[in-house]
Protein backbone atom coordinates (compact mmCIF):
# COMPACT_ATOMS: atom_id res chain seq x y z
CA UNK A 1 59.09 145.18 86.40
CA UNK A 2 59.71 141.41 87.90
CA UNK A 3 61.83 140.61 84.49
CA UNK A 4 63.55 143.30 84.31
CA UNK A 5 65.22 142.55 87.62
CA UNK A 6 65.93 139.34 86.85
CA UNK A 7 67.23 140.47 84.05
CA UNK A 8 69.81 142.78 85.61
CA UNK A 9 70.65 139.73 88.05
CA UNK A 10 71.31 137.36 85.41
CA UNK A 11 73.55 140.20 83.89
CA UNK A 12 75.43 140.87 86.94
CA UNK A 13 76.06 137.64 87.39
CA UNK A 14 77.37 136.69 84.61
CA UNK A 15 79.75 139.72 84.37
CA UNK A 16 80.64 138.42 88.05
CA UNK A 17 81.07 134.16 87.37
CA UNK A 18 81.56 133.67 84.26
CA UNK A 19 83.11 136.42 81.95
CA UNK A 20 86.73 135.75 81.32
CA UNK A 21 89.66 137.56 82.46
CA UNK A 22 92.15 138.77 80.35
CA UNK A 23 95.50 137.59 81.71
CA UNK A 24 97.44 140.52 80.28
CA UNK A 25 95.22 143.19 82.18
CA UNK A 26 96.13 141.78 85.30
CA UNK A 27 98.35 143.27 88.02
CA UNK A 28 101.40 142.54 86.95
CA UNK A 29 103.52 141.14 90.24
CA UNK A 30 107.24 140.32 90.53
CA UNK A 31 108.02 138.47 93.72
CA UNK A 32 111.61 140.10 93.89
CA UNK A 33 110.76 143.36 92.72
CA UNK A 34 108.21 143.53 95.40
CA UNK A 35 110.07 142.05 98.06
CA UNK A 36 113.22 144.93 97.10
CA UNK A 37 110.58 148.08 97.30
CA UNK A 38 108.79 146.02 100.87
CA UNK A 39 112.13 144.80 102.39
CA UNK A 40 114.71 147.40 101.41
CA UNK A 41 117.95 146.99 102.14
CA UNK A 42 120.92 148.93 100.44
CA UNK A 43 123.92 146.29 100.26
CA UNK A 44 121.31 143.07 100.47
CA UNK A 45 122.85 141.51 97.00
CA UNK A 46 120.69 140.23 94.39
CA UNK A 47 122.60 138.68 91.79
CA UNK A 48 126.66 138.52 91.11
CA UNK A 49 128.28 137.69 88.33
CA UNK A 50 132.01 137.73 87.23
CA UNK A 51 132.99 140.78 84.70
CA UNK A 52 135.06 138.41 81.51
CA UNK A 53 136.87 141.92 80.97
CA UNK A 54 138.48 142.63 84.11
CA UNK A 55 138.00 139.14 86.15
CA UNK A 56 136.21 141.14 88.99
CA UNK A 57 132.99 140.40 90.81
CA UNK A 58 129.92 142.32 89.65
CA UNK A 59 127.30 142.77 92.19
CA UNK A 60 123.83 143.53 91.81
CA UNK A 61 122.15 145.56 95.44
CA UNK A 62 118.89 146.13 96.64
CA UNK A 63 120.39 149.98 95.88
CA UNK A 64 121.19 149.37 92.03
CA UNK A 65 118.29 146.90 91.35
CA UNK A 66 115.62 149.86 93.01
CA UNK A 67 117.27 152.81 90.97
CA UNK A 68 116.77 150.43 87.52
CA UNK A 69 113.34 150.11 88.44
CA UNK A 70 112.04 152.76 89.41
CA UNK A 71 113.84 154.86 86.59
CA UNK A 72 113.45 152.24 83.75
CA UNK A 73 110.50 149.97 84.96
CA UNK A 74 106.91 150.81 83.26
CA UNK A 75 105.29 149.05 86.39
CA UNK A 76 106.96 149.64 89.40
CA UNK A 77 107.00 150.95 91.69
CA UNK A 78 102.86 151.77 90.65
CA UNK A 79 102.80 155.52 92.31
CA UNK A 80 106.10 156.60 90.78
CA UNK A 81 105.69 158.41 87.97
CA UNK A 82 108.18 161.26 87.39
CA UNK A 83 111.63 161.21 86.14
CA UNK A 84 111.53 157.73 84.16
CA UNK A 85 113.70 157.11 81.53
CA UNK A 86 114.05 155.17 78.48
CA UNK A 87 111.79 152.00 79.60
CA UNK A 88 111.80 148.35 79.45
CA UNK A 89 108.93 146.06 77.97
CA UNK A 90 106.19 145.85 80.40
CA UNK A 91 106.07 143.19 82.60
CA UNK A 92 109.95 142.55 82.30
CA UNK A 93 110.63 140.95 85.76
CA UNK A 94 114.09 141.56 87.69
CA UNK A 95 115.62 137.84 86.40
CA UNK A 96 115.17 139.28 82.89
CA UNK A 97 117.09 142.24 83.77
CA UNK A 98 119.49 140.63 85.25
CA UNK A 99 120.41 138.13 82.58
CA UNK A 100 120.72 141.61 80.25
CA UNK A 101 123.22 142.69 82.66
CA UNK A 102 124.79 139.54 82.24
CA UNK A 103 124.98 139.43 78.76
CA UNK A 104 126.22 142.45 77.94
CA UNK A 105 128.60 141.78 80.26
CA UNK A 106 129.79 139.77 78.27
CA UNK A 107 129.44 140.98 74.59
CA UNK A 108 129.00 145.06 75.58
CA UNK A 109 131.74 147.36 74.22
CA UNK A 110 133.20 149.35 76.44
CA UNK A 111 132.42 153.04 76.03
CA UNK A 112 133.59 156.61 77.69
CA UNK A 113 131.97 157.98 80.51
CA UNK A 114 131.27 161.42 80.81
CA UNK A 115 133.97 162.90 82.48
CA UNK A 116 132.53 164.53 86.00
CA UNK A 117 134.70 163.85 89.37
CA UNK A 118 131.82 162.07 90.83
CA UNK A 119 131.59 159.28 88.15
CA UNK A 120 135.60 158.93 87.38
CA UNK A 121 135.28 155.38 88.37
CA UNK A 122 132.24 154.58 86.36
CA UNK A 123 132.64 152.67 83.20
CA UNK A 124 130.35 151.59 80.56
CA UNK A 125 129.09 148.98 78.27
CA UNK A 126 126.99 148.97 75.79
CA UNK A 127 125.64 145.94 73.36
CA UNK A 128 122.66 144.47 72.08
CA UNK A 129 120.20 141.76 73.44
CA UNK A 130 117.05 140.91 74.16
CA UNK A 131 114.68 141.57 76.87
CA UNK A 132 111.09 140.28 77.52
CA UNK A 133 111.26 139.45 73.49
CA UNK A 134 112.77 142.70 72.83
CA UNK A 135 115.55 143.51 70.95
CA UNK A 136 117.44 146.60 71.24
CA UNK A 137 120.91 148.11 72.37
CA UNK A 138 121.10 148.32 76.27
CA UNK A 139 123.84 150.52 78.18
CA UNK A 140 125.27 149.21 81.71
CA UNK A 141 126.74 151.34 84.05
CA UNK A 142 129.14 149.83 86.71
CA UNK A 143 131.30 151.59 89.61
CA UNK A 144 134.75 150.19 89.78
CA UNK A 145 136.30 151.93 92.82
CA UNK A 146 137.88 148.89 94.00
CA UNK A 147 140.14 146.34 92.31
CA UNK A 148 137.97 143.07 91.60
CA UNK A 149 134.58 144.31 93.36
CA UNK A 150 132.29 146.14 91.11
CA UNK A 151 128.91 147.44 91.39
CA UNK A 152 126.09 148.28 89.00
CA UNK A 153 124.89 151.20 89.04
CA UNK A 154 122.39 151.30 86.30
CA UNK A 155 120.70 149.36 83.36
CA UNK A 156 118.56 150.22 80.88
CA UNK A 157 117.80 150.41 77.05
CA UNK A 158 118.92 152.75 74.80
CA UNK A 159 116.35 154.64 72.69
């Protein structure tokens, strides 16, 4: 009876000390992704870049960045579950998406919106790149109701 509960302690402690961890079945954690879903704040701008097409400023919200993840984000936010769309690599942080965003920017063709009164001033690119070491096409959606200020309104890949 003595050994076997020295057994189980030697067991226990060993699953407790000195089994490794496996890196990739940790919590994943972004530092801006969970400072956007702590901290929100609509028109608090995350990234802006400059649209090669039409010489206007793109801007990247709190508003934009939340909607991309929690539509197209396999980890966040954790609880939210429903409605998610065509998804991005796990662990993909916000920096990767917004270097996609970037780049098609850049390279994306422009395509036609649907036409529906509420999006009329919506336009969209689409192109290939590469996020979190996957390649694929990716569509960006941007609101251009103003000359020269732009805003995303989503990103995400295309299945």
């Amino acid at each position: 009876m003595k050994w076997l509960i020295i057994i189980a302690i030697v067991i226990g402690a060993y699953f407790l000390f000195f089994r490794k961890k496996n890196p990739e079945k940790e919590k994943f954690i972004d530092p801006i992704a969970e400072e956007i879903f702590k901290n929100y704040a609509e028109n608090k701008e995350i990234a802006r870049f400059t649209n090669p097409k039409t010489r206007g400023t793109v801007i990247v919200n709190h508003k934009s960045m939340r909607h991309i993840l929690e539509r197209h984000h396999p980890n966040y936010p954790p609880d939210f579950k429903s409605g998610k769309g065509s998804l991005f690599p796990e662990r993909t942080t916000v920096q990767e998406i917004n270097e996609g965003i970037e780049t098609i920017l850049k390279i994306g063709e422009r395509k036609l919106a649907r036409e529906r009164e509420d999006r009329k001033h919506n336009v969209v690119y689409e192109g290939n790149t590469t996020i979190h070491q996957k390649r694929g096409l990716y569509r960006l959606v941007i609101h251009q109701r103003f000359a020269g200020r732009e805003n995303v309104v989503t990103f995400f890949p295309v299945d």
